[in-house]
N, C-alpha and C. Protein backbone atom coordinates (compact mmCIF):
# COMPACT_ATOMS: atom_id res chain seq x y z
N UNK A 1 0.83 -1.20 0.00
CA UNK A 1 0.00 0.00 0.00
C UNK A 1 0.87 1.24 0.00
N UNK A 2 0.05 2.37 -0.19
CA UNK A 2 1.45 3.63 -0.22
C UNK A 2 0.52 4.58 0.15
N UNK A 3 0.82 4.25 1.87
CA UNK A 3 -0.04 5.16 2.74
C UNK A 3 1.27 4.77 3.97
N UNK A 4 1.61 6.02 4.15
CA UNK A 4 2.39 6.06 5.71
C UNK A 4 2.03 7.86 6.26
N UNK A 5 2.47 7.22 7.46
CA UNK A 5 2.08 8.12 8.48
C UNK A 5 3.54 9.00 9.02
N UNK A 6 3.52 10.70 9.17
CA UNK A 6 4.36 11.46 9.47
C UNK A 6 5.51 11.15 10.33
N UNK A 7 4.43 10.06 11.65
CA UNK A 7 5.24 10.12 12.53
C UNK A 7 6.38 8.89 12.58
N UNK A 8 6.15 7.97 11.48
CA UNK A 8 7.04 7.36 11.10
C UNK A 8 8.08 7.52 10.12
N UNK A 9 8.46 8.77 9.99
CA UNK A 9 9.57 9.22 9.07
C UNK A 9 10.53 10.00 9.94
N UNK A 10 11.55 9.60 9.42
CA UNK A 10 12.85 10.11 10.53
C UNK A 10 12.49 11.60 10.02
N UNK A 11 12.87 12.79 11.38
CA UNK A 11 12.51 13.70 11.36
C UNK A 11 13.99 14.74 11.17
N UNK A 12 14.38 15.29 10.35
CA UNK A 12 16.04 15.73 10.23
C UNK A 12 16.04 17.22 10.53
N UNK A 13 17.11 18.08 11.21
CA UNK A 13 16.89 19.05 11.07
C UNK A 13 17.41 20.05 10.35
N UNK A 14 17.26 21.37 9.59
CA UNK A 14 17.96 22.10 9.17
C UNK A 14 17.50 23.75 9.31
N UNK A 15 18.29 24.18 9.31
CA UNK A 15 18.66 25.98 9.67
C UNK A 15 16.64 26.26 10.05
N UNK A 16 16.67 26.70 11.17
CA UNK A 16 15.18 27.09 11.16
C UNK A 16 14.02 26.11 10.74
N UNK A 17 14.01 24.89 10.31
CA UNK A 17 13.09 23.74 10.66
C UNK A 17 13.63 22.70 10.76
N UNK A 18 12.40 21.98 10.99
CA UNK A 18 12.43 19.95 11.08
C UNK A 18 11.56 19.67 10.06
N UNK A 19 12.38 18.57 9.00
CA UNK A 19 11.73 18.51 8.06
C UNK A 19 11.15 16.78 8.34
N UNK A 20 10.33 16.24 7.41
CA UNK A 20 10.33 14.75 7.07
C UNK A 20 9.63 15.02 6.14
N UNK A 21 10.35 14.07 5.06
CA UNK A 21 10.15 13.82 3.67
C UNK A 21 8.99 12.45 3.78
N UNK A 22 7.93 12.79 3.22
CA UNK A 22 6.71 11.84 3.16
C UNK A 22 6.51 11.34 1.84
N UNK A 23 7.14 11.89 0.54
CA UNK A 23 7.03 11.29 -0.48
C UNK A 23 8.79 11.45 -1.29
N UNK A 24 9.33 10.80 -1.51
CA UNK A 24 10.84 10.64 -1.47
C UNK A 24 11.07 9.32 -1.86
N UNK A 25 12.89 9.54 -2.53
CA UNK A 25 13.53 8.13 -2.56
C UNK A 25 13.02 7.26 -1.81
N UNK A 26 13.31 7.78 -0.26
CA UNK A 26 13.79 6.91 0.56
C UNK A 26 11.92 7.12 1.49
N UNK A 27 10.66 7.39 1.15
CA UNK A 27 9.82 7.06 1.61
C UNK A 27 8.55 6.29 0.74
N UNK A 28 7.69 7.27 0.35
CA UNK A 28 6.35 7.02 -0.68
C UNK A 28 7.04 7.03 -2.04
N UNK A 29 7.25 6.31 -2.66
CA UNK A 29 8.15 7.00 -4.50
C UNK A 29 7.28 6.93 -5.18
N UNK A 30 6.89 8.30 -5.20
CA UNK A 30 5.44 8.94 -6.40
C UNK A 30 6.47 9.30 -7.57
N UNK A 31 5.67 8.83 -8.61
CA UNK A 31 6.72 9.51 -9.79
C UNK A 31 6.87 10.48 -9.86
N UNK A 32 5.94 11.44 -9.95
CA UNK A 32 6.13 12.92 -10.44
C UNK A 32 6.31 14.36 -9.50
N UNK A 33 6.12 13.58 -8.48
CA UNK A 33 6.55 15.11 -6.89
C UNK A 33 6.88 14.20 -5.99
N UNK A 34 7.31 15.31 -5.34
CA UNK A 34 7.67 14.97 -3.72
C UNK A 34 7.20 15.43 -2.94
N UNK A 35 7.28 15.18 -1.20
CA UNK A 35 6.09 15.78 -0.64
C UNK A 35 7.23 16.08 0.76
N UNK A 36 7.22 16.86 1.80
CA UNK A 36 7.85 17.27 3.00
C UNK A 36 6.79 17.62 3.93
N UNK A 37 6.84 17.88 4.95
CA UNK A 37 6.32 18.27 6.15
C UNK A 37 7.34 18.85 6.80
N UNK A 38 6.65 20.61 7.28
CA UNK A 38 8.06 20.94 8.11
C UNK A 38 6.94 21.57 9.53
N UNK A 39 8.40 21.66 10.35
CA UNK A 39 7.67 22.47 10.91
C UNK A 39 8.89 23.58 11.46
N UNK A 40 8.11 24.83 11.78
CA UNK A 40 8.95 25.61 12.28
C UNK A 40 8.99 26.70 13.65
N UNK A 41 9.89 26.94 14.47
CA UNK A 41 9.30 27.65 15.42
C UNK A 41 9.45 28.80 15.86
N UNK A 42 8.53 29.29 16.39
CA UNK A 42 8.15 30.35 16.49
C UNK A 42 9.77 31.84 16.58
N UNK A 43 9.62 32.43 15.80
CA UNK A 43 10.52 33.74 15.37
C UNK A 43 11.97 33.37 14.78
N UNK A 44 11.09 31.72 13.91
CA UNK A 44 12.67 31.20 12.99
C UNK A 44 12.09 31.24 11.75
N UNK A 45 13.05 31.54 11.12
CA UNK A 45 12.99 31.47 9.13
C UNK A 45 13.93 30.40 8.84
N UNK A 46 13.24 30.10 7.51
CA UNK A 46 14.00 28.67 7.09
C UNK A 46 15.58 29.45 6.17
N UNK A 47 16.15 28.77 6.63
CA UNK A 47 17.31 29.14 6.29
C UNK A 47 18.31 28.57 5.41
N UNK A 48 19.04 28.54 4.31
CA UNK A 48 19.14 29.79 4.17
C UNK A 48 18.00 30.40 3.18
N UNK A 49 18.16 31.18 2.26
CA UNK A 49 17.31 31.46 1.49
C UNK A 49 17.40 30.39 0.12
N UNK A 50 16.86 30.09 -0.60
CA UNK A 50 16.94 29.40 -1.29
C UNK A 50 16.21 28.86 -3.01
N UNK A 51 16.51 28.29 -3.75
CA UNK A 51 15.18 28.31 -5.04
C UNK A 51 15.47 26.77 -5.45
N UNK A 52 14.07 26.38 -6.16
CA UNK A 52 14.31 24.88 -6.68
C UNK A 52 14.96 25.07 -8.33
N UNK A 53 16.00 24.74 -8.96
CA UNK A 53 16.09 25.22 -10.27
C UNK A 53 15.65 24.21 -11.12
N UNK A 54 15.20 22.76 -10.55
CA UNK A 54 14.20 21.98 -11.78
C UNK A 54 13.21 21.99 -10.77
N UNK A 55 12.37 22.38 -10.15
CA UNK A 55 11.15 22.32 -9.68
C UNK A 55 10.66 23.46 -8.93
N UNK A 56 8.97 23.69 -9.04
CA UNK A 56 8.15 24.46 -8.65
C UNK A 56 7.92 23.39 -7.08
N UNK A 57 7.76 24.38 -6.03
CA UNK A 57 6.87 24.35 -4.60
C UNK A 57 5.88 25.66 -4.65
N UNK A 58 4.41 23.91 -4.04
CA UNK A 58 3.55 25.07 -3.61
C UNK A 58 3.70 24.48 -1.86
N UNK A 59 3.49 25.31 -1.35
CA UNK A 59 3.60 25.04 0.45
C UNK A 59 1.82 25.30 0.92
N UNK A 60 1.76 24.70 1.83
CA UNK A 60 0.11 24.88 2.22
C UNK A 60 0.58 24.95 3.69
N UNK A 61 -0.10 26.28 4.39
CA UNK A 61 0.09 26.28 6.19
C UNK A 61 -0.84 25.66 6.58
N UNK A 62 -0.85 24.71 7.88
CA UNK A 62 -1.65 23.88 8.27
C UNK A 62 -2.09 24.55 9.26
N UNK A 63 -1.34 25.41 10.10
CA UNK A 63 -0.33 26.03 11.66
C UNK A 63 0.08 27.27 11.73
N UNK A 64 -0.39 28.02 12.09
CA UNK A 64 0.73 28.85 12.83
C UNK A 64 0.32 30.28 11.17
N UNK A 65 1.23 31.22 11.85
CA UNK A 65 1.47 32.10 10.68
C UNK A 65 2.41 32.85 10.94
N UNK A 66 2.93 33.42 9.58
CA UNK A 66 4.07 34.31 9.38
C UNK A 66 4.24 35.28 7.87
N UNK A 67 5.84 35.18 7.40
CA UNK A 67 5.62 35.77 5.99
C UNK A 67 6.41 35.01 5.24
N UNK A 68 5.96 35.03 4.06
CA UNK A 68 7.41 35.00 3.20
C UNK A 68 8.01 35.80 2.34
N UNK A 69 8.93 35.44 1.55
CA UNK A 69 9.45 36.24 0.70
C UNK A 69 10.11 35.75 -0.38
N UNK A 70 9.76 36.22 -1.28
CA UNK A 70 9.58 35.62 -2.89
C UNK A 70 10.74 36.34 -3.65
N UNK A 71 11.95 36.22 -4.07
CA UNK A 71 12.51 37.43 -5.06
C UNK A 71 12.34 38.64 -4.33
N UNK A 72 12.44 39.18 -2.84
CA UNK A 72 12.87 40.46 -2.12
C UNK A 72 11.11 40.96 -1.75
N UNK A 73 10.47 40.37 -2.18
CA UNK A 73 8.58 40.72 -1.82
C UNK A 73 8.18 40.21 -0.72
N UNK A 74 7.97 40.38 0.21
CA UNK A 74 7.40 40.12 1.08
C UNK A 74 5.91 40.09 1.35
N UNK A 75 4.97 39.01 1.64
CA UNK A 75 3.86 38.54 2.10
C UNK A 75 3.73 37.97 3.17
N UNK A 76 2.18 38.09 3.62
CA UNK A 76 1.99 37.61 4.86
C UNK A 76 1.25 36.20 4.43
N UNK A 77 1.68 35.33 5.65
CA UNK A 77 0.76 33.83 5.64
C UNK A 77 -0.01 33.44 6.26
N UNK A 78 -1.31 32.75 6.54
CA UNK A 78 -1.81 32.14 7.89
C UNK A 78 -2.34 31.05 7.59
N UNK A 79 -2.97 30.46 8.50
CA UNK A 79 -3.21 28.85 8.81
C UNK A 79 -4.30 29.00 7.35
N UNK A 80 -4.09 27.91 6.42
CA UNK A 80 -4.96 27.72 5.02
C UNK A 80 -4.25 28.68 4.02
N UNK A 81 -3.52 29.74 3.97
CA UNK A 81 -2.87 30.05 3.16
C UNK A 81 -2.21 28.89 1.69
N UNK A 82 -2.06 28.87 0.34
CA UNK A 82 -1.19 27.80 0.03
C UNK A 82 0.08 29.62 -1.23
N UNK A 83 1.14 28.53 -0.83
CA UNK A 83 1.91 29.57 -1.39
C UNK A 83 2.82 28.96 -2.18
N UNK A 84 2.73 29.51 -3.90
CA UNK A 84 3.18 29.02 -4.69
C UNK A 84 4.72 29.96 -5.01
N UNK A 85 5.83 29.16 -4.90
CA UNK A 85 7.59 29.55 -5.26
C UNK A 85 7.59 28.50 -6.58
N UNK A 86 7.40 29.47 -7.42
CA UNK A 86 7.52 29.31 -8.83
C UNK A 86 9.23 28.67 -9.13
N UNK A 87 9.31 28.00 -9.95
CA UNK A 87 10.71 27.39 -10.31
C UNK A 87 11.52 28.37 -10.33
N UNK A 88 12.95 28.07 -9.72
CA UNK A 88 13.95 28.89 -9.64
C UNK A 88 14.01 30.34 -8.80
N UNK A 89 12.80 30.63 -8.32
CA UNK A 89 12.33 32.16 -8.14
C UNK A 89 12.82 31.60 -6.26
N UNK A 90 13.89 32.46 -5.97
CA UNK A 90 15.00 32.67 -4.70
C UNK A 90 13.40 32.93 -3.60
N UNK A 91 13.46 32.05 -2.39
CA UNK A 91 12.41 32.42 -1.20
C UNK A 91 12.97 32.18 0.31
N UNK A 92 12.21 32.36 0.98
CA UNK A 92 12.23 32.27 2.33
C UNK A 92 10.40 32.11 3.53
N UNK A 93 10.87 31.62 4.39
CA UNK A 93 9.15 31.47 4.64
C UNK A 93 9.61 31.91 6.65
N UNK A 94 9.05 32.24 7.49
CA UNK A 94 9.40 32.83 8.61
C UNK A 94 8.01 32.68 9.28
N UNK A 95 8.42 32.26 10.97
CA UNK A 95 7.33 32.33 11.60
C UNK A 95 7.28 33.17 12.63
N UNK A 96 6.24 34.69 12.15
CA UNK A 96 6.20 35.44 13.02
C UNK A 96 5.15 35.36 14.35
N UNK A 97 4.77 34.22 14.12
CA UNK A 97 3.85 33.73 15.39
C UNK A 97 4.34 33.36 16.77
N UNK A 98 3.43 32.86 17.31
CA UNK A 98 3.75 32.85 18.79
C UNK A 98 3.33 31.14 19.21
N UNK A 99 3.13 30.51 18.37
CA UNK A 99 2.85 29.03 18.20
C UNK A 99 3.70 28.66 16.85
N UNK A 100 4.44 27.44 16.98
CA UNK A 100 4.54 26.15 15.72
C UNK A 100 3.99 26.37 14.52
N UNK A 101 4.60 26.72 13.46
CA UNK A 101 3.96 26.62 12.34
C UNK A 101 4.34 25.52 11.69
N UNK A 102 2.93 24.79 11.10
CA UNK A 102 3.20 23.44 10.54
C UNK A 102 3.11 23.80 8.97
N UNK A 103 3.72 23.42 8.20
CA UNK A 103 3.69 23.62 6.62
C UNK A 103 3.91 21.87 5.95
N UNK A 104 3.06 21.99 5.15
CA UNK A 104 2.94 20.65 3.60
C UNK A 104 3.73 21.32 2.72
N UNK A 105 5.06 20.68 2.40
CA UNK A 105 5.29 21.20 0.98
C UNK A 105 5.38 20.26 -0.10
N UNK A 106 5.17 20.55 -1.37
CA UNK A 106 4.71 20.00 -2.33
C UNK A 106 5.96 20.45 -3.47
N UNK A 107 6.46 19.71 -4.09
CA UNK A 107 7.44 19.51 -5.38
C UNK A 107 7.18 18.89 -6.68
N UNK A 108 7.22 19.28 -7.48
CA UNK A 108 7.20 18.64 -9.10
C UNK A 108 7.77 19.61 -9.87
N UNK A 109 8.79 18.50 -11.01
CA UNK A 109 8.91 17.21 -10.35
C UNK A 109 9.44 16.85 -8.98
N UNK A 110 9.72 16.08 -8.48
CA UNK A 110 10.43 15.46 -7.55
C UNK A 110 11.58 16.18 -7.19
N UNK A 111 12.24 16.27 -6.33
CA UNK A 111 13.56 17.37 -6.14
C UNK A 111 13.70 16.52 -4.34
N UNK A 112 14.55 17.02 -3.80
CA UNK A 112 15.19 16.49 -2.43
C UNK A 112 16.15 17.87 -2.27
N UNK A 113 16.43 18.08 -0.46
CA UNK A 113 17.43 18.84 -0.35
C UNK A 113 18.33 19.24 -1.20
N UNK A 114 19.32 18.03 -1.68
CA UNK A 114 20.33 17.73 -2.33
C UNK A 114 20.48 19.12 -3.80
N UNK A 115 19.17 19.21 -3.82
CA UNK A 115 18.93 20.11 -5.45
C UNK A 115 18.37 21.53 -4.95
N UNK A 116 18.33 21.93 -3.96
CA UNK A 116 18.31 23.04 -3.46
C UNK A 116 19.60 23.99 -4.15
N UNK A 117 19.31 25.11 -4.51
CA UNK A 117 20.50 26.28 -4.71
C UNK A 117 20.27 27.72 -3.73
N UNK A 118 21.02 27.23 -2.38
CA UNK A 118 21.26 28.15 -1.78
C UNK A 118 21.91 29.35 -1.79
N UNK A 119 21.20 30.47 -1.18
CA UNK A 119 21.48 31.94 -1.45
C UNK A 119 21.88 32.45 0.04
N UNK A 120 23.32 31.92 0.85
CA UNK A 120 23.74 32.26 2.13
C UNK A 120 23.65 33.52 2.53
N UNK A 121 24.09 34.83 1.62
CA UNK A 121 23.96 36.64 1.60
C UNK A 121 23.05 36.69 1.51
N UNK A 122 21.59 36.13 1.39
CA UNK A 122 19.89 36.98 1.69
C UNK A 122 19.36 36.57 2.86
N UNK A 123 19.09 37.60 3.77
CA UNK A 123 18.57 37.66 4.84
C UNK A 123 16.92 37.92 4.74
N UNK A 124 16.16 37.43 5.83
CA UNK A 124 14.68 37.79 5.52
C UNK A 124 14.85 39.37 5.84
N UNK A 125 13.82 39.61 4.89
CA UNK A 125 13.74 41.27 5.03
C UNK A 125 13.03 41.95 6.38
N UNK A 126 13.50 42.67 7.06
CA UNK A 126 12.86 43.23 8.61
C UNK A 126 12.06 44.51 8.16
């Protein structure tokens, strides 16, 4: 069957969240996306800044709210928000809340950390 549950995926951490990969190599292998669960806490941004250069993320907040920032734009997010980082286009996502923000993120095609192109010199904008 290809049904598993969050809390059985090793949970890893990096700069400003905890991720687990729910659709991946190494979990669900959907052909055409991948799937993450993060979560993040309260007055952290995911770090560093970053863009997919073969794949589009849309992120959906489950939790919590904050902003992000798209190419130097800044928006606000809240719980049901879904926020689309168009291929290649440099982001960041931040939780200006006072609770856990839980985020779904969504990839196609398929992509993993590994294919991330980090942008270490962009800071979230204050």
């Amino acid at each position: 069957m290809t049904i598993i549950n969050e809390a059985d995926v090793p949970e890893i951490e990096h700069p400003g969240r905890f991720m687990r990969w729910l659709a991946s190599e190494d979990s669900l292998k959907a052909n055409h996306l991948s799937c993450c669960v993060i979560r993040v806490l309260p007055g952290q941004a995911v770090r560093p800044a970053h863009s997919h250069p073969q794949s589009e993320e849309l992120i959906y907040i489950v939790k919590g709210n904050g902003k992000v920032m798209i190419e130097g734009e800044v928006g606000e997010v809240r719980e049901g928000s879904a926020i689309l980082f168009e291929q290649g286009k440099v982001h960041m996502l931040k939780n200006t809340g006072d609770v856990e923000m839980k985020v779904v993120c969504f990839f196609a095609p398929a992509t993993n950390i590994d294919n991330y192109k980090m942008f270490e010199g962009i800071d979230f904008p204050e």
